[in-house]
C-alpha atoms as a PDB file:
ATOM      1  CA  UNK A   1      71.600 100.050  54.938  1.00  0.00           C
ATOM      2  CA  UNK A   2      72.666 103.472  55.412  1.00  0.00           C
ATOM      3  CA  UNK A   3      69.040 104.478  56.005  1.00  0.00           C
ATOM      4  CA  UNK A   4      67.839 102.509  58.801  1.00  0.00           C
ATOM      5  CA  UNK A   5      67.115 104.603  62.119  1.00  0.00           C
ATOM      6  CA  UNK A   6      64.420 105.000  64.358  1.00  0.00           C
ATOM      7  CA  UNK A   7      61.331 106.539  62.728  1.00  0.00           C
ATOM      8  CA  UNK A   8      61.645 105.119  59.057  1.00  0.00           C
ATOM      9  CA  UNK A   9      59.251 102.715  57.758  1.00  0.00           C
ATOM     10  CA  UNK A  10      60.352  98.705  56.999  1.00  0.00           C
ATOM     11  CA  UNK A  11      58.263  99.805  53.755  1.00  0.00           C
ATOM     12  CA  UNK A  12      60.576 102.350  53.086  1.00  0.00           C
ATOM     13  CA  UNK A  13      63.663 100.024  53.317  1.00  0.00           C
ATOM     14  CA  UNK A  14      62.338  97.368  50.848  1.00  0.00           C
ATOM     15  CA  UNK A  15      61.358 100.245  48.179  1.00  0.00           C
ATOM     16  CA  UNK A  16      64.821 101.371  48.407  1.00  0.00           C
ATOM     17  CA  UNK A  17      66.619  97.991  47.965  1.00  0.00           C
ATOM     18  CA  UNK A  18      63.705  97.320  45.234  1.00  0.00           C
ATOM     19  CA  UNK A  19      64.139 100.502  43.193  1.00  0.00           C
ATOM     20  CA  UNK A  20      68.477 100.023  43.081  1.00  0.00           C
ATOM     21  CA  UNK A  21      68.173  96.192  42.024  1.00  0.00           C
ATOM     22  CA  UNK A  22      65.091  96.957  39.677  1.00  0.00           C
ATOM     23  CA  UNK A  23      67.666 100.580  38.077  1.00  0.00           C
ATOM     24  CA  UNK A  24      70.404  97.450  37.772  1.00  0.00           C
ATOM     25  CA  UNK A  25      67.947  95.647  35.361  1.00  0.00           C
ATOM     26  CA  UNK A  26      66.814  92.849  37.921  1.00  0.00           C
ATOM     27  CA  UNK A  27      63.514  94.275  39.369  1.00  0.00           C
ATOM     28  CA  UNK A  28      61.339  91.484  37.713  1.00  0.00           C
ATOM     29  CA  UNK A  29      64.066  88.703  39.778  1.00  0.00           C
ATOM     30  CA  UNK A  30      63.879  90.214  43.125  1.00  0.00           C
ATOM     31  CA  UNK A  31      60.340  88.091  44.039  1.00  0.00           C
ATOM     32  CA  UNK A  32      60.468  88.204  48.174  1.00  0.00           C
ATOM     33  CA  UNK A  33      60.293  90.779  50.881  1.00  0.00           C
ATOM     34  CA  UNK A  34      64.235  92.692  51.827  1.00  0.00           C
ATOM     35  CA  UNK A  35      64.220  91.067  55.392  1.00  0.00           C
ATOM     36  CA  UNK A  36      62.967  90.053  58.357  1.00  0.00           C
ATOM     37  CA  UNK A  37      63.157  90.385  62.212  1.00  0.00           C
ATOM     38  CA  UNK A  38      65.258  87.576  64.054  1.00  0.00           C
ATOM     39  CA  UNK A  39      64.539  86.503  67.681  1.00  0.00           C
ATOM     40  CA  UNK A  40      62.712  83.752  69.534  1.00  0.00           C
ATOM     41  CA  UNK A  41      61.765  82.416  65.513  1.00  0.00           C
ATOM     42  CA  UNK A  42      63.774  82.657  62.549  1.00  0.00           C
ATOM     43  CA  UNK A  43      61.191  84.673  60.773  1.00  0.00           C
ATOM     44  CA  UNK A  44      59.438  87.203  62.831  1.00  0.00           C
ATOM     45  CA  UNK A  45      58.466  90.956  62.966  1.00  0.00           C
ATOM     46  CA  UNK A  46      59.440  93.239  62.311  1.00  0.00           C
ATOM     47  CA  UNK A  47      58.758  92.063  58.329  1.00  0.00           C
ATOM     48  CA  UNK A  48      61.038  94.660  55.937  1.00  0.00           C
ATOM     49  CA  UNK A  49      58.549  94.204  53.124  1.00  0.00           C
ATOM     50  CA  UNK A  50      56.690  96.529  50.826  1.00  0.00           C
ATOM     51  CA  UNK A  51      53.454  95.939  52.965  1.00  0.00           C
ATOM     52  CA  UNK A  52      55.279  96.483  56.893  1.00  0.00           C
ATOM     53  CA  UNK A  53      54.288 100.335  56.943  1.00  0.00           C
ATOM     54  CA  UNK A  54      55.405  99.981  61.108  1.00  0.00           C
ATOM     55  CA  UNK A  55      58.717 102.289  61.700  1.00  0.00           C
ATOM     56  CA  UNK A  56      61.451 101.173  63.144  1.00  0.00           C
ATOM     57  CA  UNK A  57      62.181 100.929  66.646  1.00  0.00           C
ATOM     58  CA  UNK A  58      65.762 101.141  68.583  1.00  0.00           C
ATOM     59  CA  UNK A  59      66.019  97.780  69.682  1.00  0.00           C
ATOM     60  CA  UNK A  60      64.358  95.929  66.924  1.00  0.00           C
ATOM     61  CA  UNK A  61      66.816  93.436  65.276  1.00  0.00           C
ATOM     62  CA  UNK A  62      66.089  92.150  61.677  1.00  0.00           C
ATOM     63  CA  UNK A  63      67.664  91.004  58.761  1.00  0.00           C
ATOM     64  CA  UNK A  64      68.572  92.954  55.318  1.00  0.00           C
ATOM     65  CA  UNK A  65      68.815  90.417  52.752  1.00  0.00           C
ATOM     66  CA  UNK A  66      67.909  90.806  49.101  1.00  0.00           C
ATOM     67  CA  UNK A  67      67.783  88.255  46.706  1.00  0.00           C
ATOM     68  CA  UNK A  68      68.052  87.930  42.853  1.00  0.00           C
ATOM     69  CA  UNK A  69      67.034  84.444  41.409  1.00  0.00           C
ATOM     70  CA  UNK A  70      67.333  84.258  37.500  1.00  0.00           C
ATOM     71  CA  UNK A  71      65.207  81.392  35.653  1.00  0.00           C
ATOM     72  CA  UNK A  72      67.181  78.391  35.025  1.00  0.00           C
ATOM     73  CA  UNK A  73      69.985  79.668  36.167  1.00  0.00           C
ATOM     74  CA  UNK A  74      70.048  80.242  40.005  1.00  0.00           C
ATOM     75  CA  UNK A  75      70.480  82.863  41.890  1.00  0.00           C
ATOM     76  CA  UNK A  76      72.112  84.820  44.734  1.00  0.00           C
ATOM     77  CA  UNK A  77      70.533  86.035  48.583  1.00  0.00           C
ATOM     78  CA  UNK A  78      73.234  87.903  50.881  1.00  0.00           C
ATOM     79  CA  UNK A  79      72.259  87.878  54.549  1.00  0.00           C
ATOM     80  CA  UNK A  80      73.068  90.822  56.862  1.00  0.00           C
ATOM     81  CA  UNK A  81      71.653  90.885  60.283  1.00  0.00           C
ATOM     82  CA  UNK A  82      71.043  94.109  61.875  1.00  0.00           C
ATOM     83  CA  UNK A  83      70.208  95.882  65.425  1.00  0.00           C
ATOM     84  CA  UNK A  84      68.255  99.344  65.298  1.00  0.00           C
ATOM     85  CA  UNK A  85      70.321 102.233  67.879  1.00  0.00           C
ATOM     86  CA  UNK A  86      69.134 105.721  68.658  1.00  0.00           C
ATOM     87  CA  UNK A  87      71.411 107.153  66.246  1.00  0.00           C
ATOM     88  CA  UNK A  88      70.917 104.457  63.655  1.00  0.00           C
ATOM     89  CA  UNK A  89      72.009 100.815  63.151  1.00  0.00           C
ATOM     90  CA  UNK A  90      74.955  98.474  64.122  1.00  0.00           C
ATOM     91  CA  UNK A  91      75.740  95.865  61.578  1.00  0.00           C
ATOM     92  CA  UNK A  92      75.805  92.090  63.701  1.00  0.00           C
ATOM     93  CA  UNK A  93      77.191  90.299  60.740  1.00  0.00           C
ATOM     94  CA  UNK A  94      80.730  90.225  61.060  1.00  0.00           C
ATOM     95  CA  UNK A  95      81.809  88.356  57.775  1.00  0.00           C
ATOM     96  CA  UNK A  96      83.296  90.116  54.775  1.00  0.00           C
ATOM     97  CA  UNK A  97      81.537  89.396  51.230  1.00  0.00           C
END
């Protein structure tokens, strides 16, 4: 999370959540884009996903949630929402993991 500002690419974020969970061993189990923008519809742009090569914008408000799902077992999907500032970001979600 510590990288989102102005300027980066949404591709950019979902290759770095991607490449930590894959260097953990669970790249194959992370099957879904990192997040999502949140606004009029649950699921809207901007799209954090390895295709979204748009930057980020202050302003935009999306979601950072990645999600590891092991066969037959289950599987876990954390849910932060976050707002894009001039400096960088402002986490919305207020409740501790």
């Amino acid at each position: 999370m510590e990288k989102i500002r102005p300027g980066v690419k949404a591709s950019d974020l979902d290759k770095i959540a991607r490449d930590y969970i894959s260097q953990k061993g669970y790249g194959k189990f992370f099957n879904h884009s990192l997040g999502h923008g949140v606004g009029i519809e649950i699921h809207e742009y901007p799209f954090i996903s390895p295709f979204n090569k748009d930057v980020l914008k202050e302003g935009m408000i999306f979601t950072i949630e990645p999600g590891i799902y092991l066969p037959g077992t289950g599987g876990v999907r954390l849910e932060d929402m976050v707002l894009v500032t001039s400096s960088g970001f402002r986490k919305l979600t207020t409740i501790d993991k």
